[in-house]
N, C-alpha and C. Protein backbone atom coordinates (compact mmCIF):
# COMPACT_ATOMS: atom_id res chain seq x y z
N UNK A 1 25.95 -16.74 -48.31
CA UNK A 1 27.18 -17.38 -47.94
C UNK A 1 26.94 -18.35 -46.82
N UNK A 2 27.02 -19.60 -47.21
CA UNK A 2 27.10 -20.54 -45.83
C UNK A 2 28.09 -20.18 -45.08
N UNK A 3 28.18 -20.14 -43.93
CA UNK A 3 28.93 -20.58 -42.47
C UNK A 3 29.22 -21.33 -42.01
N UNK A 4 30.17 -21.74 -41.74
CA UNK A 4 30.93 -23.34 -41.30
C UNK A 4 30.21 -23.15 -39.65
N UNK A 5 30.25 -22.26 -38.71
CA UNK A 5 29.74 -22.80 -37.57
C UNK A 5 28.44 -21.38 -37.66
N UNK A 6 27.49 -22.48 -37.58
CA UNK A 6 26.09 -21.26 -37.33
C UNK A 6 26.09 -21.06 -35.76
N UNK A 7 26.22 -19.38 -35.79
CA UNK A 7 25.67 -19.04 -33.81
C UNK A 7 24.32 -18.21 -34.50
N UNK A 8 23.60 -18.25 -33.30
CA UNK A 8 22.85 -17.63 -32.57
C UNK A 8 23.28 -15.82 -32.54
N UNK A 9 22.10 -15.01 -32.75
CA UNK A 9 22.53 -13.81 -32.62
C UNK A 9 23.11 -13.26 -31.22
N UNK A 10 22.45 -14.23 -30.21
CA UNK A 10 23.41 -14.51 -28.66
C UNK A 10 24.39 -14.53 -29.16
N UNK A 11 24.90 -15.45 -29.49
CA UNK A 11 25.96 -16.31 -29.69
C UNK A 11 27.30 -15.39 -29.64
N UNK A 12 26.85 -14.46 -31.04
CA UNK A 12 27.73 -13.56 -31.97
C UNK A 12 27.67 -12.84 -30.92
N UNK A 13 27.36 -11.96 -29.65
CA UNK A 13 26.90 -10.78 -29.53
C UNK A 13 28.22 -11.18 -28.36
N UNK A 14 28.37 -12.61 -27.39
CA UNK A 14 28.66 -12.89 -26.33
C UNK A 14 30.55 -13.21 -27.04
N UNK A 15 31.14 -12.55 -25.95
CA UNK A 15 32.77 -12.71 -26.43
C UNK A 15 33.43 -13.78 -25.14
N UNK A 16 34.06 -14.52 -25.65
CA UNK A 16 34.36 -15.65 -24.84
C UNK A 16 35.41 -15.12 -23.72
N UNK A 17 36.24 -14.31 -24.41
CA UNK A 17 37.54 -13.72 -23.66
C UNK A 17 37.16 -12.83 -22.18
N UNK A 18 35.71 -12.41 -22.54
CA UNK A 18 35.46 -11.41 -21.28
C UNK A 18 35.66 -10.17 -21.98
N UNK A 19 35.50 -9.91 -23.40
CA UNK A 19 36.44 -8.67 -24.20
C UNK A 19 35.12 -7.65 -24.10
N UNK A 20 33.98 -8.17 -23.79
CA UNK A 20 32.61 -6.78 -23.48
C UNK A 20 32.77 -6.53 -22.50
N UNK A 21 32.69 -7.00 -21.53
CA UNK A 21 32.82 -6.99 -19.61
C UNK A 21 33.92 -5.35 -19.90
N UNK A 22 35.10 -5.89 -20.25
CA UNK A 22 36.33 -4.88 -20.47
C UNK A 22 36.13 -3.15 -20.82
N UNK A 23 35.39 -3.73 -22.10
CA UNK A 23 34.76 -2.15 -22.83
C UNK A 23 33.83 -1.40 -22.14
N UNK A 24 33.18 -2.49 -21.56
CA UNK A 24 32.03 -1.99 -20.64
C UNK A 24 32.46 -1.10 -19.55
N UNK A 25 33.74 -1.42 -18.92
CA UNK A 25 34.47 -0.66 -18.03
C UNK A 25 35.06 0.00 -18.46
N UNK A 26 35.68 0.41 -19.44
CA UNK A 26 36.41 1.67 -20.26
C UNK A 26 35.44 2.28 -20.65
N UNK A 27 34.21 2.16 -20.86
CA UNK A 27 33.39 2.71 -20.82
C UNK A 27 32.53 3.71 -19.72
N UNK A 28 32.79 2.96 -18.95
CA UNK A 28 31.98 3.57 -17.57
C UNK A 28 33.28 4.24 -16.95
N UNK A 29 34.38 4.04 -16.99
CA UNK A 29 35.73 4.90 -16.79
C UNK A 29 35.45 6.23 -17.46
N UNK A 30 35.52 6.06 -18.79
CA UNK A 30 35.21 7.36 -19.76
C UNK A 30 34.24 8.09 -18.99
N UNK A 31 33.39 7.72 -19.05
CA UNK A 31 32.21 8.60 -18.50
C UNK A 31 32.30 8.79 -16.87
N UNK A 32 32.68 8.65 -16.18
CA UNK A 32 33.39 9.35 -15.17
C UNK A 32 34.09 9.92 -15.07
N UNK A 33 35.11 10.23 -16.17
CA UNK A 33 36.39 10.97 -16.01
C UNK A 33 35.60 12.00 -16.96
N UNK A 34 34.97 12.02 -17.74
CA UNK A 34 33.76 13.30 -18.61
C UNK A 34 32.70 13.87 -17.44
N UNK A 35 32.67 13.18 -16.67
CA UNK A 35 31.54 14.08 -15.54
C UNK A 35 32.39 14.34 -14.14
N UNK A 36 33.26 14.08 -13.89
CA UNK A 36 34.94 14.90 -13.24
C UNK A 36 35.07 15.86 -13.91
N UNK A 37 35.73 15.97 -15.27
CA UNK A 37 35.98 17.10 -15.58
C UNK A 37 34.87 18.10 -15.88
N UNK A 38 33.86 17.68 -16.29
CA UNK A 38 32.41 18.54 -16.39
C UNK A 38 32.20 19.29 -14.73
N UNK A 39 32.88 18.62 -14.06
CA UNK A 39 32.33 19.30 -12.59
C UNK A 39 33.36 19.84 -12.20
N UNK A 40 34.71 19.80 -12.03
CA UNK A 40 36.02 20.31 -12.31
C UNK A 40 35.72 21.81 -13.20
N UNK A 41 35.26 21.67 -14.25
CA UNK A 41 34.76 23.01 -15.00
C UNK A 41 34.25 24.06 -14.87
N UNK A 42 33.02 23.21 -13.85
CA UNK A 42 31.46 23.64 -13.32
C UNK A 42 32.64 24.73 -12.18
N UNK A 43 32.91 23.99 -11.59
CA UNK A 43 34.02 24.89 -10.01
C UNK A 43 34.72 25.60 -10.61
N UNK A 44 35.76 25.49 -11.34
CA UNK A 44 36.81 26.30 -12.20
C UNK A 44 35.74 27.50 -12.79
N UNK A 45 34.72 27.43 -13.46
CA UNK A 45 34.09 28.54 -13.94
C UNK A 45 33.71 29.52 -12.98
N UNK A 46 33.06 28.87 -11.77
CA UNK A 46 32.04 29.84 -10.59
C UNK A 46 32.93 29.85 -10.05
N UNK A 47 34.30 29.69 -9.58
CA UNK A 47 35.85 30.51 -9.01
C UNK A 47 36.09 31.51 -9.93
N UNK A 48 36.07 31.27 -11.44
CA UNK A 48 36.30 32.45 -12.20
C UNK A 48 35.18 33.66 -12.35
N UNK A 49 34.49 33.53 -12.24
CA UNK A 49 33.41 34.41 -12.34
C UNK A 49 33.42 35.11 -10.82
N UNK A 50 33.46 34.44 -9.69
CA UNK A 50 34.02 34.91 -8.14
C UNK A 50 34.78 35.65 -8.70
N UNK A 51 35.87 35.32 -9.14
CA UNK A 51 37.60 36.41 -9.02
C UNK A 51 37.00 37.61 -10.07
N UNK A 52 36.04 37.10 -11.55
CA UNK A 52 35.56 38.96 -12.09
C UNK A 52 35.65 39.59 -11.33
N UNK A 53 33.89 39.08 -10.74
CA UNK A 53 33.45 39.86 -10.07
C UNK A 53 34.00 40.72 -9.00
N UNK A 54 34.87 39.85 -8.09
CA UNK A 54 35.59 40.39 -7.04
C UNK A 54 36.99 41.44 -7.75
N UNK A 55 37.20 41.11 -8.66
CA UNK A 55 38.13 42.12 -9.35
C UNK A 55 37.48 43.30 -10.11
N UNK A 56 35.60 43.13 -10.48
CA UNK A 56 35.53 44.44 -11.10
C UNK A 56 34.99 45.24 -10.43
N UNK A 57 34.80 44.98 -8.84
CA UNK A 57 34.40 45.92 -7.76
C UNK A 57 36.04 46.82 -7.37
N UNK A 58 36.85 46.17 -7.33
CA UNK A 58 38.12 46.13 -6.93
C UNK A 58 38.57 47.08 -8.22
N UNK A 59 38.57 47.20 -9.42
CA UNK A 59 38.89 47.85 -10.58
C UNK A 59 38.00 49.18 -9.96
N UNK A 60 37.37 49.14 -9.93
CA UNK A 60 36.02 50.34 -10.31
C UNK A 60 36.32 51.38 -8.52
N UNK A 61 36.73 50.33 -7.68
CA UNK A 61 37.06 51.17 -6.36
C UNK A 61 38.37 51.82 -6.69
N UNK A 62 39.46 51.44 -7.32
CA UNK A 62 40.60 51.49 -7.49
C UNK A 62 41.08 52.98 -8.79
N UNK A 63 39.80 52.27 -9.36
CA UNK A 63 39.74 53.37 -10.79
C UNK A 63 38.85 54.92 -10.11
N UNK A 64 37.94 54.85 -9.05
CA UNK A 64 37.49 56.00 -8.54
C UNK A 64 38.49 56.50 -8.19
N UNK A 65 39.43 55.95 -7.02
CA UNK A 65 40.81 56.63 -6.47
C UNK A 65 41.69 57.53 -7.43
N UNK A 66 41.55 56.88 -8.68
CA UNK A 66 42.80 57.31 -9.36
C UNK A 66 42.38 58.48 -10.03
N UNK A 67 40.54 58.41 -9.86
CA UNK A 67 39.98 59.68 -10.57
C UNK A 67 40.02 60.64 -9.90
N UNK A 68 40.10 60.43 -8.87
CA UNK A 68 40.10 61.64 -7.14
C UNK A 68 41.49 62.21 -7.62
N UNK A 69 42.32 61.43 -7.95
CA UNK A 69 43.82 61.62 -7.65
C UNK A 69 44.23 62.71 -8.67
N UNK A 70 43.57 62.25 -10.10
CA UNK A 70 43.19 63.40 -10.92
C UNK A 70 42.72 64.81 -11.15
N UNK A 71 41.35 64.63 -10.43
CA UNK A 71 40.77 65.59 -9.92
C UNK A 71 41.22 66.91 -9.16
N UNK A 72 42.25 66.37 -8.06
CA UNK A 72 42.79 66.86 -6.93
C UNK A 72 44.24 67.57 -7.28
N UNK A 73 44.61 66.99 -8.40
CA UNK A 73 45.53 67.62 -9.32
C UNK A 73 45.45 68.56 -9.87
N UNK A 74 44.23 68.21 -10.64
CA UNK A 74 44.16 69.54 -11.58
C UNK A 74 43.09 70.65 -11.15
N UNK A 75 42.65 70.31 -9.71
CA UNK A 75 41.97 71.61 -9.15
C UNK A 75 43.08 72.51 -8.75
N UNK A 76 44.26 72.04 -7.97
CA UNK A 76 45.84 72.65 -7.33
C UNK A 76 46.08 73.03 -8.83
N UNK A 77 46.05 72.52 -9.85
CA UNK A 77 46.72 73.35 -11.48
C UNK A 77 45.44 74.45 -11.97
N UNK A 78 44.70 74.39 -11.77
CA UNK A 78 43.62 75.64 -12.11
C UNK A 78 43.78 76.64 -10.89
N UNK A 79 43.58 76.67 -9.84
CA UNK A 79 44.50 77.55 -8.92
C UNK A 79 45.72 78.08 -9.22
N UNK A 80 46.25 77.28 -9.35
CA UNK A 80 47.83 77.65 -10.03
C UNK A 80 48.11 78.95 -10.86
N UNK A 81 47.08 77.88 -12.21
CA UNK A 81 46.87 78.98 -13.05
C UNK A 81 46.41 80.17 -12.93
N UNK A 82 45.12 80.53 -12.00
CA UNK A 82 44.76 81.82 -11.55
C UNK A 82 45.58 81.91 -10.95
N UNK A 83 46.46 81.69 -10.33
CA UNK A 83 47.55 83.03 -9.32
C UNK A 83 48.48 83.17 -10.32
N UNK A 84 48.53 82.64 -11.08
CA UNK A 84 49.82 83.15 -12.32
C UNK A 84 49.32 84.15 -13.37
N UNK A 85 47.94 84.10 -13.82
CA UNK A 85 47.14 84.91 -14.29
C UNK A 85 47.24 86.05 -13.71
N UNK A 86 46.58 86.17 -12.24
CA UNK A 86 46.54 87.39 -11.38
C UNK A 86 48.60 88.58 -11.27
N UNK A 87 48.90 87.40 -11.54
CA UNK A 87 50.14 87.60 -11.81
C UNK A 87 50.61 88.70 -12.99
N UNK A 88 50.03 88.12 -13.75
CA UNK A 88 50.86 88.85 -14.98
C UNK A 88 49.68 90.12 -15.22
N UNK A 89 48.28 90.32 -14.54
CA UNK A 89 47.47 91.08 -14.85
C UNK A 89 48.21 92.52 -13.62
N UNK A 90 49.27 92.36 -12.98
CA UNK A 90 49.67 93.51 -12.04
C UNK A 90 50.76 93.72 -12.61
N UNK A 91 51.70 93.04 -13.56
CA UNK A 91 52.98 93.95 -14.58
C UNK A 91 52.05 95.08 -14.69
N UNK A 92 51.15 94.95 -16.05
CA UNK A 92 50.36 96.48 -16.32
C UNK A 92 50.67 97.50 -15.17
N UNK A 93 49.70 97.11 -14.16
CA UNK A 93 49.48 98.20 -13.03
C UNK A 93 50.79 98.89 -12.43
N UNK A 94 52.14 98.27 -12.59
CA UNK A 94 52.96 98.39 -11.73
C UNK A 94 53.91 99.08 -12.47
N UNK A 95 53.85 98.84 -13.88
CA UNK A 95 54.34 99.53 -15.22
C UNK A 95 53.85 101.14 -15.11
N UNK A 96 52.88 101.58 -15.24
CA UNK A 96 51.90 102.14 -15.66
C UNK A 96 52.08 103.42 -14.14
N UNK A 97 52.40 102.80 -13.18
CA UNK A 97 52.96 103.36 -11.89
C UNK A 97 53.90 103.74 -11.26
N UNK A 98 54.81 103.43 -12.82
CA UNK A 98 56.47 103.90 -12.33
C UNK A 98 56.63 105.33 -12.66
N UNK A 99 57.21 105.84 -12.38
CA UNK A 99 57.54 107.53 -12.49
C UNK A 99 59.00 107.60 -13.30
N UNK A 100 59.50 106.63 -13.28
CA UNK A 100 61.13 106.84 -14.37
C UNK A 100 61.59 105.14 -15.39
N UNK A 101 62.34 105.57 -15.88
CA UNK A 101 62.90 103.86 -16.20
C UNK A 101 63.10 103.01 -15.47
N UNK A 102 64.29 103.35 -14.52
CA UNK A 102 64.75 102.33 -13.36
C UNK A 102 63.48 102.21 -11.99
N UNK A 103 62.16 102.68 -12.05
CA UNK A 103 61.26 102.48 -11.36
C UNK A 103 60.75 100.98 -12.35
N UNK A 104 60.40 101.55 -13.34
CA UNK A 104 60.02 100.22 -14.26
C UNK A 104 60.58 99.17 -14.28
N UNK A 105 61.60 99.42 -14.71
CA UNK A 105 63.28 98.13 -14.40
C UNK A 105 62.58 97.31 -13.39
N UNK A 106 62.79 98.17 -12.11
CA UNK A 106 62.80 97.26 -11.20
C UNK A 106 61.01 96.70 -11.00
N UNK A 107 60.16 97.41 -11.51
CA UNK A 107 59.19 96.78 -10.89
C UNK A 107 58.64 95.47 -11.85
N UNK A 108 59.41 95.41 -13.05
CA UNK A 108 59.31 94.10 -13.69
C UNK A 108 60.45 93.42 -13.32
N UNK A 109 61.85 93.37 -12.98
CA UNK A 109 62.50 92.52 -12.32
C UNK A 109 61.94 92.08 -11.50
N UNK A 110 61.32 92.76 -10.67
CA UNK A 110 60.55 91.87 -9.47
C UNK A 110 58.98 91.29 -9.49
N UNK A 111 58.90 91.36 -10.84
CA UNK A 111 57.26 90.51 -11.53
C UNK A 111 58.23 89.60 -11.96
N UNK A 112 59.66 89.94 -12.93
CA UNK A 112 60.12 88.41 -13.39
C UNK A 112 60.69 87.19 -12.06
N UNK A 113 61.23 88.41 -10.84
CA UNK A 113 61.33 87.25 -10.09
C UNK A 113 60.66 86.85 -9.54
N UNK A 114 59.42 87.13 -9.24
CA UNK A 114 57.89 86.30 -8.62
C UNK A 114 57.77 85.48 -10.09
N UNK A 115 57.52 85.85 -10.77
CA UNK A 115 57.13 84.72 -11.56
C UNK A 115 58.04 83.67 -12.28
N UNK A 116 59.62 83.71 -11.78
CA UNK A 116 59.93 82.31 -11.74
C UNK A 116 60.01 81.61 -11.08
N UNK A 117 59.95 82.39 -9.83
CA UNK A 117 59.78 81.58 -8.40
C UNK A 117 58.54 80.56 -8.51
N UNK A 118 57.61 80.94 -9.34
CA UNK A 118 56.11 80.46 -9.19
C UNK A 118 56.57 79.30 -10.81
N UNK A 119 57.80 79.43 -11.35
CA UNK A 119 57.73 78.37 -11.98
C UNK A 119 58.92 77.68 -12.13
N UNK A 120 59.52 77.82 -10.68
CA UNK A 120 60.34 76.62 -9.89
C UNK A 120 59.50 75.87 -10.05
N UNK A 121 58.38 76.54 -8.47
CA UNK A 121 57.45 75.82 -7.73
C UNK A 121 56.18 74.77 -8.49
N UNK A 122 55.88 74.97 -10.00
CA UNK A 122 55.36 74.54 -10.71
C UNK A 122 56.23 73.27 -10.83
N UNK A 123 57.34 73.27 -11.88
CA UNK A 123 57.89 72.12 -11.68
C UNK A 123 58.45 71.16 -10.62
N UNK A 124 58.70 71.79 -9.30
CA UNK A 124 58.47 71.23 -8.71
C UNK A 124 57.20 70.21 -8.27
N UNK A 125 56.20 71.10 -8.53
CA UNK A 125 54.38 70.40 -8.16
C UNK A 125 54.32 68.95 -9.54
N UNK A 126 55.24 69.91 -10.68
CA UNK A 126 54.71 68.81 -11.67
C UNK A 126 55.47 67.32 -11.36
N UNK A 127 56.73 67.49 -10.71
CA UNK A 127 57.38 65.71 -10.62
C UNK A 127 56.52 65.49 -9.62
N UNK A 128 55.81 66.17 -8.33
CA UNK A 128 55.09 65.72 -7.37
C UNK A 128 53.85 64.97 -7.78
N UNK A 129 53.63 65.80 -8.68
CA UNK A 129 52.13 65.20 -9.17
C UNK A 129 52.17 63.82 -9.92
N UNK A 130 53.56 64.24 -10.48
CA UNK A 130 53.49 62.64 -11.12
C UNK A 130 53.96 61.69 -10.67
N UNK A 131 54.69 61.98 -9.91
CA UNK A 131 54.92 60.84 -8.52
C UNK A 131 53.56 60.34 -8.07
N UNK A 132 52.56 61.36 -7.70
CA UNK A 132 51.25 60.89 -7.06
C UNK A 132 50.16 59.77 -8.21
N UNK A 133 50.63 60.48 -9.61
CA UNK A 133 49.86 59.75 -10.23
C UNK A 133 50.62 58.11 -10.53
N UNK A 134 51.52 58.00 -10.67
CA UNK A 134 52.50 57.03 -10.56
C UNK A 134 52.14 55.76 -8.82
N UNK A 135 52.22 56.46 -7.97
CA UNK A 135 52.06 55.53 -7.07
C UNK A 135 50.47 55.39 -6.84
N UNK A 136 49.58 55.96 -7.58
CA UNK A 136 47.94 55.29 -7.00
C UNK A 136 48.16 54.55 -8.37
N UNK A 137 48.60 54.63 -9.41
CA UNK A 137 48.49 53.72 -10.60
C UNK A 137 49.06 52.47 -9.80
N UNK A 138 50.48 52.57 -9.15
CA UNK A 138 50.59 51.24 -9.30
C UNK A 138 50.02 50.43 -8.33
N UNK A 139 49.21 51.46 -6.94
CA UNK A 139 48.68 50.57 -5.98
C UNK A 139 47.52 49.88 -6.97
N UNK A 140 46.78 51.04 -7.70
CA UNK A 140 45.46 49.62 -8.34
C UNK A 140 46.22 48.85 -8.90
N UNK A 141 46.98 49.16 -10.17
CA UNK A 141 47.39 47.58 -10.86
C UNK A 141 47.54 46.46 -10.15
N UNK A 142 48.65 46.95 -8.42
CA UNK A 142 48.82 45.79 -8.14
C UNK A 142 47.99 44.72 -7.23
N UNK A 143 46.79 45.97 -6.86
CA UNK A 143 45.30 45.67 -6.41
C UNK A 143 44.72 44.73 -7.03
N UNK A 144 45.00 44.76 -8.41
CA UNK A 144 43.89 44.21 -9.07
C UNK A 144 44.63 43.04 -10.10
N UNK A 145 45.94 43.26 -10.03
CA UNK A 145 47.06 41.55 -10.23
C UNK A 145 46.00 40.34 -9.58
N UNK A 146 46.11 39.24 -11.00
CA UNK A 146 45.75 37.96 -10.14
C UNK A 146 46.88 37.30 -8.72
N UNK A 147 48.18 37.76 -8.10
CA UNK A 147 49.10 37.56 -7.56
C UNK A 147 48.17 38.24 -6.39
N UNK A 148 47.57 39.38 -6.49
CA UNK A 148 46.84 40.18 -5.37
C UNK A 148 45.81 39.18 -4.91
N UNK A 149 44.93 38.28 -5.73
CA UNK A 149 44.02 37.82 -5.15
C UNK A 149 44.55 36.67 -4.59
């Protein structure tokens, strides 16, 4: 195909308007605003990896507490249980030691009233306990809330 005006591969390459100069700078814009946010990222990541870390020391201190809190519970409920055990192992003896009916009567009326007294005091221990487990739960959660850090 002839061409009414022959250029130079210069020629063709060079834009009269200044329209490369332009691209050239939207260009070099682009790629500054790609190595901003690449470094923007770079910080945003090693802040996030800071806050894990600092939250899974913070989890794991928080989560020991709550295991203590556990612990400390159900050593006071295995106690418990042996004195309620020891409990019901002296009906026998006290049965077994009465000399008439109304000796008996009374010496299990007064095993039944020790042993509801001992399970007032149970339910009482049990809203306590769960009160206790209730407020170390919510100190970690709120330990370990991004609002906490």
């Amino acid at each position: 195909m002839p061409q009414d005006h022959p250029r130079t591969e210069s020629q063709r390459s060079e834009n009269p308007r200044g329209e490369s100069s332009r691209s050239e700078r939207g260009e070099s814009a682009r790629s500054e605003q790609v190595r901003s946010e690449r470094s923007a990222a770079a910080v945003t990541g090693a802040q996030f990896a800071d806050m894990g870390v600092s939250s899974v020391k913070t989890s794991l201190r928080l989560q020991k507490e709550l295991i203590e809190t556990f612990q400390d519970i159900g050593r006071d409920w295995l106690t418990r249980a042996a004195s309620e055990a020891e409990l019901a192992f002296k009906l026998p003896n006290k049965l077994t030691n009465a000399r008439s009916v109304p000796d008996a009567v009374s010496a299990y009326q007064e095993w039944l009233n020790e042993l509801l007294s001992m399970f007032g005091e149970d339910s009482r221990r049990f809203v306590s306990d769960g009160q206790k487990i209730v407020d170390t739960s919510m100190r970690c959660f709120a330990n370990v809330s991004p609002a906490a850090g």
